[in-house]
Protein backbone atom coordinates (compact mmCIF):
# COMPACT_ATOMS: atom_id res chain seq x y z
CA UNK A 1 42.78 159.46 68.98
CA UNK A 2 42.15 155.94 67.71
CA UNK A 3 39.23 153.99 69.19
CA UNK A 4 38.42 150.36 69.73
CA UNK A 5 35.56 148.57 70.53
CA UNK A 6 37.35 146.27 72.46
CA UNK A 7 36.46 146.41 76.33
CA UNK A 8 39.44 146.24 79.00
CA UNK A 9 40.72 143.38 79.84
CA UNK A 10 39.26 141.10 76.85
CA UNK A 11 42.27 139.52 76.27
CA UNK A 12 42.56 138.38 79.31
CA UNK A 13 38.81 137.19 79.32
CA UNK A 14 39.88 134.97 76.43
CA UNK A 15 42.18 133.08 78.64
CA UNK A 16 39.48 130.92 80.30
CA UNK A 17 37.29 131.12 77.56
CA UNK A 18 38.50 128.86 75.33
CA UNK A 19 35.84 129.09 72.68
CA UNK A 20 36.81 132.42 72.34
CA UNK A 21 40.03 132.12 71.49
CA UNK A 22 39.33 130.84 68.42
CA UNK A 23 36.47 133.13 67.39
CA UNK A 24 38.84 135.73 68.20
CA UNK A 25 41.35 134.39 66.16
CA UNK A 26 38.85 134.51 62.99
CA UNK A 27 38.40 138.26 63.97
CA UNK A 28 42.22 138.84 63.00
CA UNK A 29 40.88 139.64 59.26
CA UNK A 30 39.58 142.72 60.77
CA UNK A 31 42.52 144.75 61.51
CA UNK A 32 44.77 142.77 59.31
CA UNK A 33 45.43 144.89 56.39
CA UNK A 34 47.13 147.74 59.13
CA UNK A 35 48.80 145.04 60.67
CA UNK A 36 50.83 144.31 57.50
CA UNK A 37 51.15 147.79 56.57
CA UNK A 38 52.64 148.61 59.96
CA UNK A 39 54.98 145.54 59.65
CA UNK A 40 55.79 146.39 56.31
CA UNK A 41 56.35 149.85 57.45
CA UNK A 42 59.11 148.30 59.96
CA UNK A 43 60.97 146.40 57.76
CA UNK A 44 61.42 148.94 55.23
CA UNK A 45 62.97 151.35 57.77
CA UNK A 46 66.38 151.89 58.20
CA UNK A 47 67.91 152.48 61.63
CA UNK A 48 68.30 156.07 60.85
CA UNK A 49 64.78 156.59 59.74
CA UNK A 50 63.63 154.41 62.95
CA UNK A 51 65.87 156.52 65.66
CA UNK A 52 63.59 159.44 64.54
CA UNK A 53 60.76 158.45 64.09
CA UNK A 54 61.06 156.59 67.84
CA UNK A 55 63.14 159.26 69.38
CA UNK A 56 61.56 158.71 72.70
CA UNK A 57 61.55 155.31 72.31
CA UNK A 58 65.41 155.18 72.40
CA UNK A 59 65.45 157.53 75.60
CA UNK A 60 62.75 155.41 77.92
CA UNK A 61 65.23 152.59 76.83
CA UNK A 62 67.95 154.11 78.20
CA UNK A 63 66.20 155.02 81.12
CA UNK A 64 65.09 151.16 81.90
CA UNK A 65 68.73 150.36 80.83
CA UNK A 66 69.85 152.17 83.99
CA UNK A 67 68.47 149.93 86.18
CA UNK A 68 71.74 147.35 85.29
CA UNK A 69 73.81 149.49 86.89
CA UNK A 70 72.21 148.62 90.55
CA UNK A 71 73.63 145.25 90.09
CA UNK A 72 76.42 145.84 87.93
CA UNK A 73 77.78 148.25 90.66
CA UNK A 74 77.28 146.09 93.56
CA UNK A 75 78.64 142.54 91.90
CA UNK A 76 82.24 144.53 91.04
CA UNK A 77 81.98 146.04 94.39
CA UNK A 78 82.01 142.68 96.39
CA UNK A 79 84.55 141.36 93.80
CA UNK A 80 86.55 144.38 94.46
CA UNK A 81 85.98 144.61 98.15
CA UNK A 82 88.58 141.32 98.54
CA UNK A 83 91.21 143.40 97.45
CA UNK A 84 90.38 146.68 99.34
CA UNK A 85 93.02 146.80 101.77
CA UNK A 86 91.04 148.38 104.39
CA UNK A 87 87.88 145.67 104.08
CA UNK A 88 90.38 142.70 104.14
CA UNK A 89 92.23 144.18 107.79
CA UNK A 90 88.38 144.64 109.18
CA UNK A 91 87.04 140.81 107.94
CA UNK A 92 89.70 139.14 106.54
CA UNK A 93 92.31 136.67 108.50
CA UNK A 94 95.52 135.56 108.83
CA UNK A 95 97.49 133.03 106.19
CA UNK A 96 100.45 132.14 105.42
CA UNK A 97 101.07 131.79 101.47
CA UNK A 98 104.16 131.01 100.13
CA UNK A 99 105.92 130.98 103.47
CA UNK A 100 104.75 134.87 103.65
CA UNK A 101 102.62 136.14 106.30
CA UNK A 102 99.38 137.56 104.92
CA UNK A 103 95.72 138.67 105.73
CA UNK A 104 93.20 137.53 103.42
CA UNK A 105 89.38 137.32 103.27
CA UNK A 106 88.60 133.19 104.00
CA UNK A 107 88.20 131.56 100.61
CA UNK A 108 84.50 130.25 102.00
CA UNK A 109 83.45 134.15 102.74
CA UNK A 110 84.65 135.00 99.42
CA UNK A 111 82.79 132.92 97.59
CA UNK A 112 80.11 133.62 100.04
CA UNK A 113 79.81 137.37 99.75
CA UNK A 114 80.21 137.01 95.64
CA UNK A 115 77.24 134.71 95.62
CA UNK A 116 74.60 136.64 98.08
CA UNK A 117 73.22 138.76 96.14
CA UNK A 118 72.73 135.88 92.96
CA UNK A 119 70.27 133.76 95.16
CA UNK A 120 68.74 137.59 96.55
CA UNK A 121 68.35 138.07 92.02
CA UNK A 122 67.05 133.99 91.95
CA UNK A 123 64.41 134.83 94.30
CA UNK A 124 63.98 137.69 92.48
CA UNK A 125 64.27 136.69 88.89
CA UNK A 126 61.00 133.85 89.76
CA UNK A 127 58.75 137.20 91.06
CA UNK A 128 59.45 139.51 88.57
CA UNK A 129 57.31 136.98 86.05
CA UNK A 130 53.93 136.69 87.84
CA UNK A 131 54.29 140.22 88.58
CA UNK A 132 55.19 141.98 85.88
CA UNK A 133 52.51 139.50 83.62
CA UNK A 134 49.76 141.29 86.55
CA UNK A 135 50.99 144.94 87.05
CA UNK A 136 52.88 145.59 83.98
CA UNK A 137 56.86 146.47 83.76
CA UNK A 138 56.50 149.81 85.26
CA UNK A 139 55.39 149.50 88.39
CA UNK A 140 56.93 145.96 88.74
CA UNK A 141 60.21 147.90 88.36
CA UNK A 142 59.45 150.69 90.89
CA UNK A 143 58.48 148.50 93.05
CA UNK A 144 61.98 146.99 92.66
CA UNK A 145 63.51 150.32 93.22
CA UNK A 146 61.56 151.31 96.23
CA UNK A 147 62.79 147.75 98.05
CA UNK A 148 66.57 148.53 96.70
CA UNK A 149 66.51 151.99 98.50
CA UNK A 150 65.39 149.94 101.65
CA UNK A 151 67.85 147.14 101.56
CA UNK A 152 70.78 149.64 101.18
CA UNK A 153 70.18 150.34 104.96
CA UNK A 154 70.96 146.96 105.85
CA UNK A 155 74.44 146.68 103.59
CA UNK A 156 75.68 150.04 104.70
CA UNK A 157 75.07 149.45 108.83
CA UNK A 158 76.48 145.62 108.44
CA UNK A 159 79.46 145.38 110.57
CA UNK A 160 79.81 141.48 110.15
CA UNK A 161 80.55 139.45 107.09
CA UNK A 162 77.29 137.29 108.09
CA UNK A 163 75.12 140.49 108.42
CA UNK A 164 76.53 141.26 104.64
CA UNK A 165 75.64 138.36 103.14
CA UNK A 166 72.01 138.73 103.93
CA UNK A 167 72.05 142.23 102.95
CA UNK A 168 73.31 141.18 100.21
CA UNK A 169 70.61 138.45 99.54
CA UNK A 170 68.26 141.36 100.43
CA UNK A 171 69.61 143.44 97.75
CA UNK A 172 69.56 140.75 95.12
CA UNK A 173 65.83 140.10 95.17
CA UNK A 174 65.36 143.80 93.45
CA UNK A 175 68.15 143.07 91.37
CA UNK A 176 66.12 140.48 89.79
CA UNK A 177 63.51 142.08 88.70
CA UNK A 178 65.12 144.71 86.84
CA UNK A 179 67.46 141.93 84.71
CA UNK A 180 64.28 140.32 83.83
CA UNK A 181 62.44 143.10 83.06
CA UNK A 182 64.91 145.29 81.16
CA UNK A 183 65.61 143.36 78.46
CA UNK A 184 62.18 142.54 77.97
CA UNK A 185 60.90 145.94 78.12
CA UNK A 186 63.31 147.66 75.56
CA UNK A 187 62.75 145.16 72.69
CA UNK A 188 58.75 145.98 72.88
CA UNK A 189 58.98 149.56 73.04
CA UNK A 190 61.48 149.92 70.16
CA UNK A 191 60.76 149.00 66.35
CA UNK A 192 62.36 146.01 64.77
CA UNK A 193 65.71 147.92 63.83
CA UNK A 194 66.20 149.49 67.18
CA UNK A 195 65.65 146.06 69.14
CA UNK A 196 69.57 145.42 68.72
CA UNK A 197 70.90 148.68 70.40
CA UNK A 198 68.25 149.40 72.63
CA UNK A 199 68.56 145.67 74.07
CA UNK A 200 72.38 145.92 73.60
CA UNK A 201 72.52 149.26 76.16
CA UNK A 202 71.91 146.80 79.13
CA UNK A 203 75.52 145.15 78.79
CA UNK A 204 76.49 148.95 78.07
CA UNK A 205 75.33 149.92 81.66
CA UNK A 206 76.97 147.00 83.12
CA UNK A 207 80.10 148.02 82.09
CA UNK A 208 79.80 151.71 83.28
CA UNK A 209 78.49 149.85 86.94
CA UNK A 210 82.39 148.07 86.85
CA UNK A 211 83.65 151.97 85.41
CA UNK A 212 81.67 153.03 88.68
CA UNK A 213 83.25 151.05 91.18
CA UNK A 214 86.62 151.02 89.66
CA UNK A 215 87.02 154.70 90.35
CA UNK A 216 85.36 154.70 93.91
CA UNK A 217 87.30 152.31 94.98
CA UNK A 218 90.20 153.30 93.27
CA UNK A 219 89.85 156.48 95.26
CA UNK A 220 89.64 154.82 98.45
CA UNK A 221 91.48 152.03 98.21
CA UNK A 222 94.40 153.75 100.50
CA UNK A 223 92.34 154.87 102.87
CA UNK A 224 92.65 152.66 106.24
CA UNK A 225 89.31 153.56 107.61
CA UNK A 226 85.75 151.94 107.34
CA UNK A 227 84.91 154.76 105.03
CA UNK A 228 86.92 153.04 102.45
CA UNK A 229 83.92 150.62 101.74
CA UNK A 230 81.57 152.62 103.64
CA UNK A 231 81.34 155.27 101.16
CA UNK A 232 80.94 152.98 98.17
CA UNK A 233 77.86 150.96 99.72
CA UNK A 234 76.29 154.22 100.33
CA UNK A 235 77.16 155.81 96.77
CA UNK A 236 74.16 152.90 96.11
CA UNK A 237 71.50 155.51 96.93
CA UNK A 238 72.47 157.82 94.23
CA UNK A 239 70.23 155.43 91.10
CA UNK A 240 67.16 154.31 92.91
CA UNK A 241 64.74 157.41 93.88
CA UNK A 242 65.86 159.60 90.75
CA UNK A 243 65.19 156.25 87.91
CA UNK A 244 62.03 155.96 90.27
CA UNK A 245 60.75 159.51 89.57
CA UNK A 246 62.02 158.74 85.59
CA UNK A 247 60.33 155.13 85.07
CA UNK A 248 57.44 156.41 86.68
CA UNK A 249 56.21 158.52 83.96
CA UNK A 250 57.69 156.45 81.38
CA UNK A 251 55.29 155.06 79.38
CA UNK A 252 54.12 151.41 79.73
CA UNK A 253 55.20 148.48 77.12
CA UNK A 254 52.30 149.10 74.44
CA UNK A 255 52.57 145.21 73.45
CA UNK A 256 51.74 144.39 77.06
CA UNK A 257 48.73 146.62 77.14
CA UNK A 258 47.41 144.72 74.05
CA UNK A 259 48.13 141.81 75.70
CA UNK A 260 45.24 143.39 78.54
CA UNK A 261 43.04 144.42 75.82
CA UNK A 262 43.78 147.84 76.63
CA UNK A 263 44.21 148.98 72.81
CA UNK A 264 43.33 152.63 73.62
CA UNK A 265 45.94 152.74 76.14
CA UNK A 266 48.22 150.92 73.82
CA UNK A 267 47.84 152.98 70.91
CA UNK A 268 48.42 156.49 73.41
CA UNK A 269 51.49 154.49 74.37
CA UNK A 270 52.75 154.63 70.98
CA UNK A 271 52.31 157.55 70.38
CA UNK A 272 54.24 158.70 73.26
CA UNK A 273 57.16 156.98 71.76
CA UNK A 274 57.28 157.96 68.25
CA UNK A 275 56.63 160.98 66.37
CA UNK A 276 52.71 161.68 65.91
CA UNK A 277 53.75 162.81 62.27
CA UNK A 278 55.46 159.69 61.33
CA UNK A 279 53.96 156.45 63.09
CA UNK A 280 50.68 155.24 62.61
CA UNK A 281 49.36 154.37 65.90
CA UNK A 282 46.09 152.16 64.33
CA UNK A 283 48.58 150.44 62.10
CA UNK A 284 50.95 149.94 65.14
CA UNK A 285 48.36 148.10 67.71
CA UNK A 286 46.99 146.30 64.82
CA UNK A 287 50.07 144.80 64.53
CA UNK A 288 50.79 143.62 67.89
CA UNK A 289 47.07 142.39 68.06
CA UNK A 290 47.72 140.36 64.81
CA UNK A 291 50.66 138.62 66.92
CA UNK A 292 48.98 138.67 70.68
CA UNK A 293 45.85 136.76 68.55
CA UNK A 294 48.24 134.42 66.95
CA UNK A 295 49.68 133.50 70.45
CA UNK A 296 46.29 133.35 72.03
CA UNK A 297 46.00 130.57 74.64
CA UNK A 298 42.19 129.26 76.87
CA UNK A 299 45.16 128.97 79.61
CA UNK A 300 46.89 131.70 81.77
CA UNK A 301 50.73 132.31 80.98
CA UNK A 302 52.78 130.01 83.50
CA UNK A 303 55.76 128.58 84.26
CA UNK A 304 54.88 125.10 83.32
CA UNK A 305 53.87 126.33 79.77
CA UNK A 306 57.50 127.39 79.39
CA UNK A 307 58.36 123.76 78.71
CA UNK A 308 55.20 122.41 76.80
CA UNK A 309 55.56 122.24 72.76
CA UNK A 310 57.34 125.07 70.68
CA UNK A 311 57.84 127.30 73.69
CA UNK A 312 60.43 124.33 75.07
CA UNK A 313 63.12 125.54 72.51
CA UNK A 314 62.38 129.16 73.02
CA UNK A 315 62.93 128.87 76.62
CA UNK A 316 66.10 126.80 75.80
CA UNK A 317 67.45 129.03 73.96
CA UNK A 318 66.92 131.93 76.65
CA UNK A 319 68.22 129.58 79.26
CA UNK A 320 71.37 128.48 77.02
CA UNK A 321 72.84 131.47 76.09
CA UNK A 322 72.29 133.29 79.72
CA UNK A 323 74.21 130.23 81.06
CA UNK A 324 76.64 130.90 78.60
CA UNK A 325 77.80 133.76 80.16
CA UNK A 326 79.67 132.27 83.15
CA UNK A 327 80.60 129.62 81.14
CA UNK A 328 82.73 131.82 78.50
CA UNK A 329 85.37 133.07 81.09
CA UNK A 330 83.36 136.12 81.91
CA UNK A 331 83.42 135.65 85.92
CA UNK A 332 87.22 136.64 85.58
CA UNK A 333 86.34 140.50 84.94
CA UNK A 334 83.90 140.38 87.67
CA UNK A 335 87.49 139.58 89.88
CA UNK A 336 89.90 141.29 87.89
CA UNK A 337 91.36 143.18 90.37
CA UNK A 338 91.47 140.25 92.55
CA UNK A 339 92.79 138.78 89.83
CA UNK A 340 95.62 141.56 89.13
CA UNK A 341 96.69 141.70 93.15
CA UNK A 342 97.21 137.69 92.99
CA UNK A 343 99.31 138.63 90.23
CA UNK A 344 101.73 140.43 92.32
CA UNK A 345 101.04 144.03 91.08
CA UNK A 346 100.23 146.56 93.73
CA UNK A 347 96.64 147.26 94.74
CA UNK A 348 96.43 150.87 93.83
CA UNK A 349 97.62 149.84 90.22
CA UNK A 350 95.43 146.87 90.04
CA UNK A 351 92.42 148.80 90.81
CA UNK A 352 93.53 151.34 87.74
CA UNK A 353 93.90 148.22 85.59
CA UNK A 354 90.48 147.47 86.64
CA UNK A 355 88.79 150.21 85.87
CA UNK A 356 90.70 150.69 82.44
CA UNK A 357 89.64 146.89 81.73
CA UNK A 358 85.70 148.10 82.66
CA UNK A 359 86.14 151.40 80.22
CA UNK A 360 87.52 149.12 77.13
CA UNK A 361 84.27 147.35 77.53
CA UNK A 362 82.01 150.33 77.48
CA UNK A 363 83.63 151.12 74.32
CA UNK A 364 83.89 147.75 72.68
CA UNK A 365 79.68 147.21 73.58
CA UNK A 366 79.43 150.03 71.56
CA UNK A 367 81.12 148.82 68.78
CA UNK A 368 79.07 145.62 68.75
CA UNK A 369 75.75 147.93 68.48
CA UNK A 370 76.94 148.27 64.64
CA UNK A 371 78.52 144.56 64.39
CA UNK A 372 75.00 143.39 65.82
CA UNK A 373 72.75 145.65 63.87
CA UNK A 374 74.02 144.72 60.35
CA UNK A 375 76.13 141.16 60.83
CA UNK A 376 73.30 139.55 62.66
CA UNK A 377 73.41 138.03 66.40
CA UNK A 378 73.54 134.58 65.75
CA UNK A 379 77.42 135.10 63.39
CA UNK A 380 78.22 137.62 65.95
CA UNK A 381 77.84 135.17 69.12
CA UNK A 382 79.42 132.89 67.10
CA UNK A 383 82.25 133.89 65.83
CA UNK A 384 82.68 135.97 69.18
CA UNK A 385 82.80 132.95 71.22
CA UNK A 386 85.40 131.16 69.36
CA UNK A 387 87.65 133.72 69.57
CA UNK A 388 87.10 133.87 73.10
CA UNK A 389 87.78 130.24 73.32
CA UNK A 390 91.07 130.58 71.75
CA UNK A 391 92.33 133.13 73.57
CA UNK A 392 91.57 131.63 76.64
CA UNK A 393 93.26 128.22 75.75
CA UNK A 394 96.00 129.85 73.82
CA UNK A 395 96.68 132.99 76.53
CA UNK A 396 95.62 131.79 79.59
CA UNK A 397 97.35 134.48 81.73
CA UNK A 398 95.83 136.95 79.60
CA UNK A 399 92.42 136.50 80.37
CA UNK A 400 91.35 139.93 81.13
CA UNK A 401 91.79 140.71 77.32
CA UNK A 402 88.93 137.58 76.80
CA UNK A 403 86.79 139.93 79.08
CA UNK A 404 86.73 142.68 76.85
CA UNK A 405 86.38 140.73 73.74
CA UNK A 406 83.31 139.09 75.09
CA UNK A 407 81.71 142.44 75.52
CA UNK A 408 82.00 143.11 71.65
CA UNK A 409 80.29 139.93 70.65
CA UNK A 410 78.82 137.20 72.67
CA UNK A 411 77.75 139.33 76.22
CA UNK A 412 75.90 142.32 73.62
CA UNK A 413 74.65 139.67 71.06
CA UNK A 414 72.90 137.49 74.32
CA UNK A 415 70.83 141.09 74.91
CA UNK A 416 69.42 141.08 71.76
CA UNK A 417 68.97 137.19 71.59
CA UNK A 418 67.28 136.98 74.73
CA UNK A 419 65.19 139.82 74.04
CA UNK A 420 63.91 138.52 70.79
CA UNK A 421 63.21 135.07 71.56
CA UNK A 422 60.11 134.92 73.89
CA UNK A 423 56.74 134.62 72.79
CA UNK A 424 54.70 137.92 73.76
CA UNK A 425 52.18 136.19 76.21
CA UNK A 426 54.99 134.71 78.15
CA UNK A 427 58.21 137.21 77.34
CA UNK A 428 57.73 138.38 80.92
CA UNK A 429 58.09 134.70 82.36
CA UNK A 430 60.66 133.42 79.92
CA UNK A 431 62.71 136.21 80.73
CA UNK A 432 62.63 135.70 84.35
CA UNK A 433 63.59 131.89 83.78
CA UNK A 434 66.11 132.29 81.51
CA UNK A 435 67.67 134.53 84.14
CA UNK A 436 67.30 131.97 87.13
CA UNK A 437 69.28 129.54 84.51
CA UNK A 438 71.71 132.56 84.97
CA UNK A 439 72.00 132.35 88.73
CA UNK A 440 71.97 128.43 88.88
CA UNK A 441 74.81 128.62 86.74
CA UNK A 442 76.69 131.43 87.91
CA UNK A 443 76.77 130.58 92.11
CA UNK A 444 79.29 127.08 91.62
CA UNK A 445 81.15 128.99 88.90
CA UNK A 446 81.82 131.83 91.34
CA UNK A 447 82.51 129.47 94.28
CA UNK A 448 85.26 127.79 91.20
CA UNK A 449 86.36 130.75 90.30
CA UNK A 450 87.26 132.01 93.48
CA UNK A 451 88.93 128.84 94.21
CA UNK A 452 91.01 128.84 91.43
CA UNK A 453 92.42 132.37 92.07
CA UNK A 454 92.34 132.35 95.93
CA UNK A 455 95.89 131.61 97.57
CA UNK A 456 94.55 129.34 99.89
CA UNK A 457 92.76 127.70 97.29
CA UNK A 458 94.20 126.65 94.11
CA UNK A 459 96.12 129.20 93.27
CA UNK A 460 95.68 128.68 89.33
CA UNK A 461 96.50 132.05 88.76
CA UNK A 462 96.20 132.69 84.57
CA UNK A 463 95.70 128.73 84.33
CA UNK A 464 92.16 129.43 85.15
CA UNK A 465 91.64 130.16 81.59
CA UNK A 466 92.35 126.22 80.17
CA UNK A 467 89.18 125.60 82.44
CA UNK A 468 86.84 128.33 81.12
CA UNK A 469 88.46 127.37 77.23
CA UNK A 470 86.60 123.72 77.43
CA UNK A 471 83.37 124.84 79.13
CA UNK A 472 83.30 127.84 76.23
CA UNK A 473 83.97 125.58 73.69
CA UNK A 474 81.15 123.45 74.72
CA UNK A 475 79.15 126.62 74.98
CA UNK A 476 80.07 127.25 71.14
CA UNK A 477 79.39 124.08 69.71
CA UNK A 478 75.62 124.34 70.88
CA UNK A 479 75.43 127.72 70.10
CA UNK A 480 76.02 126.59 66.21
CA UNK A 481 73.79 123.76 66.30
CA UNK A 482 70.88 125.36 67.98
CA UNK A 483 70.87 129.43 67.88
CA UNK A 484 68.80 130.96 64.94
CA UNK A 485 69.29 134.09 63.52
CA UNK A 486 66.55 136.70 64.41
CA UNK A 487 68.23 139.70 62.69
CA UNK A 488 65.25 141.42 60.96
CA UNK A 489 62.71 139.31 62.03
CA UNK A 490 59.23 140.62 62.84
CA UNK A 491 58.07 138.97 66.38
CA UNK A 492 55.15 137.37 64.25
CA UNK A 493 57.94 136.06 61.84
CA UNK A 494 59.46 134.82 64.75
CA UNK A 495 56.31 132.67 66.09
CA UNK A 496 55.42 131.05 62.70
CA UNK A 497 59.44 130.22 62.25
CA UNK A 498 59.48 128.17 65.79
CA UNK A 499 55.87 126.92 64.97
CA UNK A 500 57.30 125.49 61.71
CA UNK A 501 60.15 124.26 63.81
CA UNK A 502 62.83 125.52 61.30
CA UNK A 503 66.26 124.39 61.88
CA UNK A 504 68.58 126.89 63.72
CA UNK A 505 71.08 127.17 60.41
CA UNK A 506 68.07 127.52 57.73
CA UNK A 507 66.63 130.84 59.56
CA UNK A 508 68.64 132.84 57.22
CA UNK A 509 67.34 132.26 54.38
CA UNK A 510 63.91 131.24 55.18
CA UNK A 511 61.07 133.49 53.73
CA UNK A 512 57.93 134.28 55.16
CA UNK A 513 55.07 135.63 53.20
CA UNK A 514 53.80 138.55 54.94
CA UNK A 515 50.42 137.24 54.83
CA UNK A 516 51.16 134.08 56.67
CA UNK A 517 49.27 133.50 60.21
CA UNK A 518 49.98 130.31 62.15
C-alpha cells in the first residue's frame, strides 16, 4: 500500500490559506518525476492496452452511465404520453382540426408536462455542484436515487394533469444530479484513452431510455384503461434501488479524493479500478496531485469563479455545446411519435417507428465511440453538425433521420467535450452549470417545438426543420470558431493550453513539453 504524509483534508486547508498555496505549489518537485511517468504511461497506451489494464474502470462507468436512463425514460414517456390514446381520452379535450372532430391534449399542457421535469433537473443541476464538491459523486448520486424512488409515488397516484406536472418537477430535481454528475465522474475514473467511450455511454443509455419506452408503450398503447400509462410510470422503480446497491460500493472518483487530500484513499481507489499488476498507483496520484497543485486556489470552488479569467471560456464552452443540443433539431426525437401521428400514420405504427428510430441511435452512438476515439471530438461535432444542418434545411419532413445522425456525431462528441473541459477543482460545478445552460435552453424550445407540431398550434408539420436548420447553423459556426480539440490531451495539458489561451483551431498541433507546469 502506498503511503503519504499528507494529512486529510490538506487540500482543502490550502483553500483559505493562501500562503500555502504557493509553498505547496513549490512542493510539486517532490512527486513530479511519477507524475510524468504516469502521464507518459497514459499517452503511450492504446485503447486496447487501457480497457485491460482499467477493466473495472470501464464497468463502474457503465454503472454511473445507468443513471441516464431515469431521465431518458421519463422525457420520451411524457413526449409519448400525447399520443397514447388512452392518456389523451383521460386529460386531453375536444378540437376540431381540419373540420374533423378530435381529442387532443391542450397545446399549453403539452408543453407543460414536456417541460416539468427540466426546471425539477434546473433545480437540480445548481445542487448537484455544492454537493457533490462536499460529499463526493457517490453519495451525491445515491442520494439522488433514494429521492427518485420517493417522487415516483407522487407521478404514479397523480390523477390530474396539474398533480403531474409537479411530480414531474419532483422527479426532475434527482434527474439533475445524475446528468451533472455522470459525465463528470466517468472521465476521472477512466485513463486518457477511455475518456471518449466511457463519457460517450451516457448518450448510449439515453437512447436505450427512448428503446425503453418505445416498447412499453408500444405494448400498451391499445389498451383503453389507466393501466396504459399506469404501468409505464411504475416500470420507473425498476433502476433506482438496484444502481443504489451498485453505486454504493463503487468506488469514489480518485481525482476528487486528491482534491480532499485523501491520497491514501485515492491511491486504494485506483487500484480498485485497474489491474494491481499493471497500474502504478504512486505514479497515478502523483499525477493528479501534479494537476490538483497546478489548479490550486486560497479561495473555495464557486459559482462566481466559473466566470472569472481562463475558467470563463471553459465554462463557455460547457455551456455552448449543451445548448447546442436543442438547438440542432434534437427536440424532434424526443416527439417523434407525436411527430409520426400528426403525420397521419396510425398510432400503433408510429409508436413502432419510434422505437425503431430510438434503436438506430443506440447503434449509431456506438459507432461514434470509434469515430470519436481516433477522428477527434472537435472534427466529429463539426462535421456532424453540418450535416445535420443540411438535412434539416434540405429534408425538412425527414427530420427523424437528423435525429439519428446527431447521435453519431454531435450528441456523443458533446459527452466527451463536456467531460474534458472543466478544470478539476471546479469539474463538479462547471458541470452542473453547463447543464442549467441545458435546461434554460431546452424549456422555450420545447414550448416551440410543441407549437410547431401541435394541430392547434402551428401545425408546421416537417417544416419545423427550416427553423431548427438556422439555429444549427448558428450552432456550427461557433462551434468552428471556438471548440478546441482535446483528443489525447492529458487534463494538465488541458490547463496550461487554456492558461496560454491558445486559439480553438491551433490545439491540434500545439505541443506541450511534458515538463511544463503553469
Amino acid at each position: 500500500m502506498v503511503h503519504y504524509d499528507d494529512k486529510p483534508g490538506h487540500a482543502e486547508e490550502l483553500e483559505n490559506k493562501p500562503g500555502a498555496v504557493f509553498s505547496e505549489k513549490a512542493a510539486v518537485s517532490d512527486f513530479r518525476a511519477e507524475a510524468i511517468e504516469a502521464e507518459n504511461v497514459e499517452h503511450n497506451m492504446t485503447v486496447i492496452e487501457a480497457m485491460k489494464a482499467y477493466p473495472m474502470a470501464s464497468f463502474w462507468a457503465f454503472v454511473m452511465s445507468c443513471t441516464i436512463i431515469m431521465e431518458s425514460y421519463d422525457v420520451f414517456l411524457m413526449g409519448n404520453f400525447v399520443a397514447l390514446p388512452a392518456f389523451v381520452k383521460k386529460f386531453g379535450v375536444d378540437a376540431v382540426v381540419d373540420g374533423k372532430a378530435v381529442r387532443v391534449i391542450a397545446t399549453q399542457w403539452q408543453s407543460a408536462l414536456q417541460v416539468s421535469g427540466q426546471l425539477g433537473a434546473l433545480i437540480g443541476v445548481f445542487v448537484a455542484g455544492p454537493l457533490t464538491s462536499r460529499i463526493g459523486y457517490r453519495y451525491a448520486t445515491l442520494t439522488g436515487l433514494m429521492l427518485l424512488n420517493a417522487f415516483i409515488f407522487v407521478f404514479y397516484f397523480a390523477n390530474s394533469l396539474p398533480v403531474m406536472f409537479a411530480a414531474q418537477i419532483l422527479e426532475g430535481i434527482p434527474w439533475g444530479i445524475f446528468i451533472a454528475n455522470a459525465p463528470a465522474y466517468c472521465s476521472e475514473i477512466v485513463p486518457l484513452r477511455l475518456r471518449a467511450p466511457a463519457t460517450q455511454m451516457l448518450q448510449m443509455f439515453w437512447a436505450i431510455g427512448s428503446i425503453i419506452v418505445g416498447a412499453v408503450t408500444y405494448r400498451y398503447n391499445k389498451q383503453d384503461g389507466a393501466e396504459a400509462y399506469r404501468i409505464p410510470i411504475a416500470l420507473q422503480w425498476l433502476f433506482p434501488t438496484p444502481l443504489a446497491i451498485l453505486i454504493f460500493f463503487a468506488p469514489e472518483s480518485p481525482w476528487w479524493l486528491v482534491r480532499k487530500g485523501r491520497h491514501e484513499e485515492a491511491a486504494r481507489s485506483v487500484e480498485r479500478l485497474g489491474k494491481k499488476s499493471q497500474v502504478n498507483s504512486a505514479d497515478a496520484v502523483s499525477m493528479m496531485r501534479r494537476v490538483v497543485e497546478m489548479e490550486a486556489s486560497a479561495k473555495k470552488p464557486s459559482h462566481l469563479e466559473l466566470f472569472k479569467g481562463t475558467d470563463l471560456r471553459r465554462t463557455l464552452i460547457v455551456c455552448g455545446v449543451y445548448a447546442a443540443q436543442n438547438l440542432t433539431g434534437n427536440l424532434i426525437a424526443n416527439q417523434a411519435v407525436y411527430f409520426f401521428t400528426q403525420a397521419g400514420i396510425k398510432s400503433d405504427t408510429a409508436f413502432a417507428l419510434g422505437l425503431i428510430t430510438s434503436a438506430l441511435q443506440m447503434i449509431f452512438v456506438m459507432l461514434s465511440w470509434i469515430l470519436t476515439t481516433y477522428y477527434g471530438r472537435r472534427s466529429i461535432y463539426l462535421w456532424g453538425s453540418a450535416v445535420n444542418t443540411v438535412l434539416l434545411v434540405a429534408l425538412a419532413s425527414l427530420g427523424l433521420i437528423v435525429s439519428v445522425l446527431f447521435t453519431l456525431g454531435p450528441a456523443p462528441a458533446s459527452w466527451v467535450i463536456i467531460g474534458e473541459t472543466s478544470a478539476i477543482r471546479l469539474r463538479p460545478l462547471t458541470t452542473g452549470m453547463g447543464r442549467a445552460t441545458y435546461y434554460i435552453v431546452e424549456i422555450p424550445c420545447i414550448f416551440l417545438a410543441s407549437y410547431m407540431l401541435n394541430p392547434t398550434g402551428g401545425n408546421l408539420g416537417g417544416k419545423c426543420g427550416y427553423v431548427w436548420g438556422g439555429t444549427g447553423l448558428a450552432c456550427l459556426v461557433t462551434a468552428y470558431f471556438f471548440l478546441p480539440e482535446m483528443k489525447g490531451r492529458s487534463y494538465r495539458e488541458i490547463d496550461i493550453m487554456f492558461k496560454r489561451k491558445i486559439p480553438a483551431r491551433q490545439w491540434k498541433k500545439t505541443e506541450i513539453d511534458v515538463n511544463d507546469d503553469e
